[in-house]
C-alpha atoms as a PDB file:
ATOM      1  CA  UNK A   1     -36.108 -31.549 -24.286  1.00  0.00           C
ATOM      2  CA  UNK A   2     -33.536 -28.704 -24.062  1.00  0.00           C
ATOM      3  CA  UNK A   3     -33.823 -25.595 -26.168  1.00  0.00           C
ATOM      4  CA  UNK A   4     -31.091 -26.556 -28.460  1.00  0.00           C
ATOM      5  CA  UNK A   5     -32.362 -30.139 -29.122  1.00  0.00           C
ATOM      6  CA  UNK A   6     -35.507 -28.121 -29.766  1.00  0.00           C
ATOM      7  CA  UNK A   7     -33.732 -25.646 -32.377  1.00  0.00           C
ATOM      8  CA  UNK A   8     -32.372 -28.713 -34.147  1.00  0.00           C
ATOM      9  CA  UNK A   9     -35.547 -30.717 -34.450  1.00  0.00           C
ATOM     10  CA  UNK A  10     -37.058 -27.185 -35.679  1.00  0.00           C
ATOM     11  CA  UNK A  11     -34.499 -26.844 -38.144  1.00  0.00           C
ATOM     12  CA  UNK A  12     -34.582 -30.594 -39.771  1.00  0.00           C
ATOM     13  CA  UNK A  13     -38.498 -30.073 -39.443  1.00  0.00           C
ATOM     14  CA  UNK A  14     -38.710 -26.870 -40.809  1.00  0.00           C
ATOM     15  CA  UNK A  15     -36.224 -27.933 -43.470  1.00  0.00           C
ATOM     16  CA  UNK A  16     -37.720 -31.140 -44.809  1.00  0.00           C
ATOM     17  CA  UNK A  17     -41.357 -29.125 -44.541  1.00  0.00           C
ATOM     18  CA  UNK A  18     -40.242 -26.435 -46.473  1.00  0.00           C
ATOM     19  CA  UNK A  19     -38.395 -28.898 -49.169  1.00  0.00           C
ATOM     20  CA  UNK A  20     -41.402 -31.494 -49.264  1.00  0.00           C
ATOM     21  CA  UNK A  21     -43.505 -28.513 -49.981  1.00  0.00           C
ATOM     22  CA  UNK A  22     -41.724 -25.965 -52.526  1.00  0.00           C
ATOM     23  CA  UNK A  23     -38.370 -27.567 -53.080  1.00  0.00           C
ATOM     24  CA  UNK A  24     -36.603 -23.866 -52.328  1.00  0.00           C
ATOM     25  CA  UNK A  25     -37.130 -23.539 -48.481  1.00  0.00           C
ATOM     26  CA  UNK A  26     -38.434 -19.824 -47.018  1.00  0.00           C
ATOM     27  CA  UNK A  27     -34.987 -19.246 -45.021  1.00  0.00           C
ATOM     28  CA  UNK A  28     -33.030 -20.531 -42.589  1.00  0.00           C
ATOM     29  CA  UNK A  29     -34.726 -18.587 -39.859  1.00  0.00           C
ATOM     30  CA  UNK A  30     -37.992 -18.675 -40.992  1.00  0.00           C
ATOM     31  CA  UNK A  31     -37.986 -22.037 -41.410  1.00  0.00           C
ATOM     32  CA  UNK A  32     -35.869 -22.723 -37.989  1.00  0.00           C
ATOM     33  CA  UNK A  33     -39.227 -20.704 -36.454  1.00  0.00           C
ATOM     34  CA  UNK A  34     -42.027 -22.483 -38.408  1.00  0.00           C
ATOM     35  CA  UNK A  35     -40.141 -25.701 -37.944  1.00  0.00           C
ATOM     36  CA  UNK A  36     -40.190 -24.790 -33.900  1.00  0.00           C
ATOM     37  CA  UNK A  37     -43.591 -24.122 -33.721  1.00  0.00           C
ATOM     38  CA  UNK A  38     -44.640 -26.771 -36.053  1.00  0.00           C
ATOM     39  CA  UNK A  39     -42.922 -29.590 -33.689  1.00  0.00           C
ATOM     40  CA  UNK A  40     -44.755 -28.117 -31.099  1.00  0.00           C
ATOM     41  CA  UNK A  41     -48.073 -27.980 -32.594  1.00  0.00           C
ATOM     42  CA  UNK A  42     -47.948 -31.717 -34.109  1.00  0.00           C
ATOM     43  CA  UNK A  43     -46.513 -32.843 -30.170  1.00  0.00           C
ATOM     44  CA  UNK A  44     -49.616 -31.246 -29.115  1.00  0.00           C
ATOM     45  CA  UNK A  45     -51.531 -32.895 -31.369  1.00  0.00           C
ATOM     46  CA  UNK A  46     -50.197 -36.109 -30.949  1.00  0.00           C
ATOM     47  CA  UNK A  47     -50.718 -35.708 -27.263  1.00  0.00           C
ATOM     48  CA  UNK A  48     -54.220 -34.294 -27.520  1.00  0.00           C
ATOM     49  CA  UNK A  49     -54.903 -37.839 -29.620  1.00  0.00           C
ATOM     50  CA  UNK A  50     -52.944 -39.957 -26.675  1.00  0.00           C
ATOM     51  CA  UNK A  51     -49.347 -40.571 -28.460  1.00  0.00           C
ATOM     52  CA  UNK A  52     -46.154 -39.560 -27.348  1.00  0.00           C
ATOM     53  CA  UNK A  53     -45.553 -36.398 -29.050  1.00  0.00           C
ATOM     54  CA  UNK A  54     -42.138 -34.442 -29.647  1.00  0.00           C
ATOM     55  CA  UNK A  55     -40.036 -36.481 -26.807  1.00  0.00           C
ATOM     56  CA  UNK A  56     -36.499 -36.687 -27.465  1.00  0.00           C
ATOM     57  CA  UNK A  57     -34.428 -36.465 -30.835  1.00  0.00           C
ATOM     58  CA  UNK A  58     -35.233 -39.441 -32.754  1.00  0.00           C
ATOM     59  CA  UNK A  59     -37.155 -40.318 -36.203  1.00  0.00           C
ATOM     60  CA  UNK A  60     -40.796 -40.089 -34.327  1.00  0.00           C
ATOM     61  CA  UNK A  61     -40.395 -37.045 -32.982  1.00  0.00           C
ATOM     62  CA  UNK A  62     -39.041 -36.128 -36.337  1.00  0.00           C
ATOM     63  CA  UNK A  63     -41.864 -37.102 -38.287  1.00  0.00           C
ATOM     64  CA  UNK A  64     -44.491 -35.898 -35.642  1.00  0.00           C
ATOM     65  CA  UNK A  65     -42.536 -32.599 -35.807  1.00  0.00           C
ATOM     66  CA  UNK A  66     -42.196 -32.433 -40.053  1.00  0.00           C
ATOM     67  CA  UNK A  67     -46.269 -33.321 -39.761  1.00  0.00           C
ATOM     68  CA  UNK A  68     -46.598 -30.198 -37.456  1.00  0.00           C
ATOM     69  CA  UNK A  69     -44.324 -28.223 -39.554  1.00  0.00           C
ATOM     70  CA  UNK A  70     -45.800 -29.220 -43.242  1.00  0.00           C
ATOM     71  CA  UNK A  71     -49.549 -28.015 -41.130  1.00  0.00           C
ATOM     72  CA  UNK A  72     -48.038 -24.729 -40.183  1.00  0.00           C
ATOM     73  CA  UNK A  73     -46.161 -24.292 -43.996  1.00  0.00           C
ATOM     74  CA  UNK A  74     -49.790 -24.823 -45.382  1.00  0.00           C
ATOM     75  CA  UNK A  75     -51.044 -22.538 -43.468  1.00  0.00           C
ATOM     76  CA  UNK A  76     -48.537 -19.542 -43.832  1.00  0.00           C
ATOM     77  CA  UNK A  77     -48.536 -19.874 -46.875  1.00  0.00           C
ATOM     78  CA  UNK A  78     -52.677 -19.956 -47.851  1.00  0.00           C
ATOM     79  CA  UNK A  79     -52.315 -16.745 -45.540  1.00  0.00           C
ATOM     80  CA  UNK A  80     -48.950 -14.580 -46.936  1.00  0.00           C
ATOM     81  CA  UNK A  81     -49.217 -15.782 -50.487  1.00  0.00           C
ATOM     82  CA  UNK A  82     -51.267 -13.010 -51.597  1.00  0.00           C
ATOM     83  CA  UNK A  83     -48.877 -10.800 -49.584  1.00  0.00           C
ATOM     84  CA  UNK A  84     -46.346 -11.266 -52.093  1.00  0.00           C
END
């Protein structure tokens, strides 16, 4: 995928994460970043368990990527909660 179809998946990833989670989002650009990172972590995943993973920009690579994403929310926020 290019690097903007990989910016937009992050965004509607990070976006639906972020809203599925705490209804107010973290910001664009943090979530535009933990959405990025999330696709790729859940298209590891998905490859590690032998399914396509974050492929082109369609609704399973969106939903493999908001998986990823919601993972990665979880887990910034058990960690920077406190930090707040």
């Amino acid at each position: 995928m290019s690097l903007v179809a990989w910016i937009i998946l992050g965004f509607l990833s990070g976006f639906l994460a972020s809203k599925f989670l705490n209804k107010t989002g973290e910001g664009r650009l943090l979530d535009i970043g933990l959405g990025i990172v999330g696709a790729v972590i859940g298209g590891g995943l998905a490859n590690t368990f032998a399914m396509p993973g974050v492929t082109a920009i369609d609704v399973y690579s969106l939903l493999v990527a908001v998986v990823g994403a919601v993972g990665l929310h979880v887990a910034y926020h058990a960690v920077f909660r406190g930090a707040r």
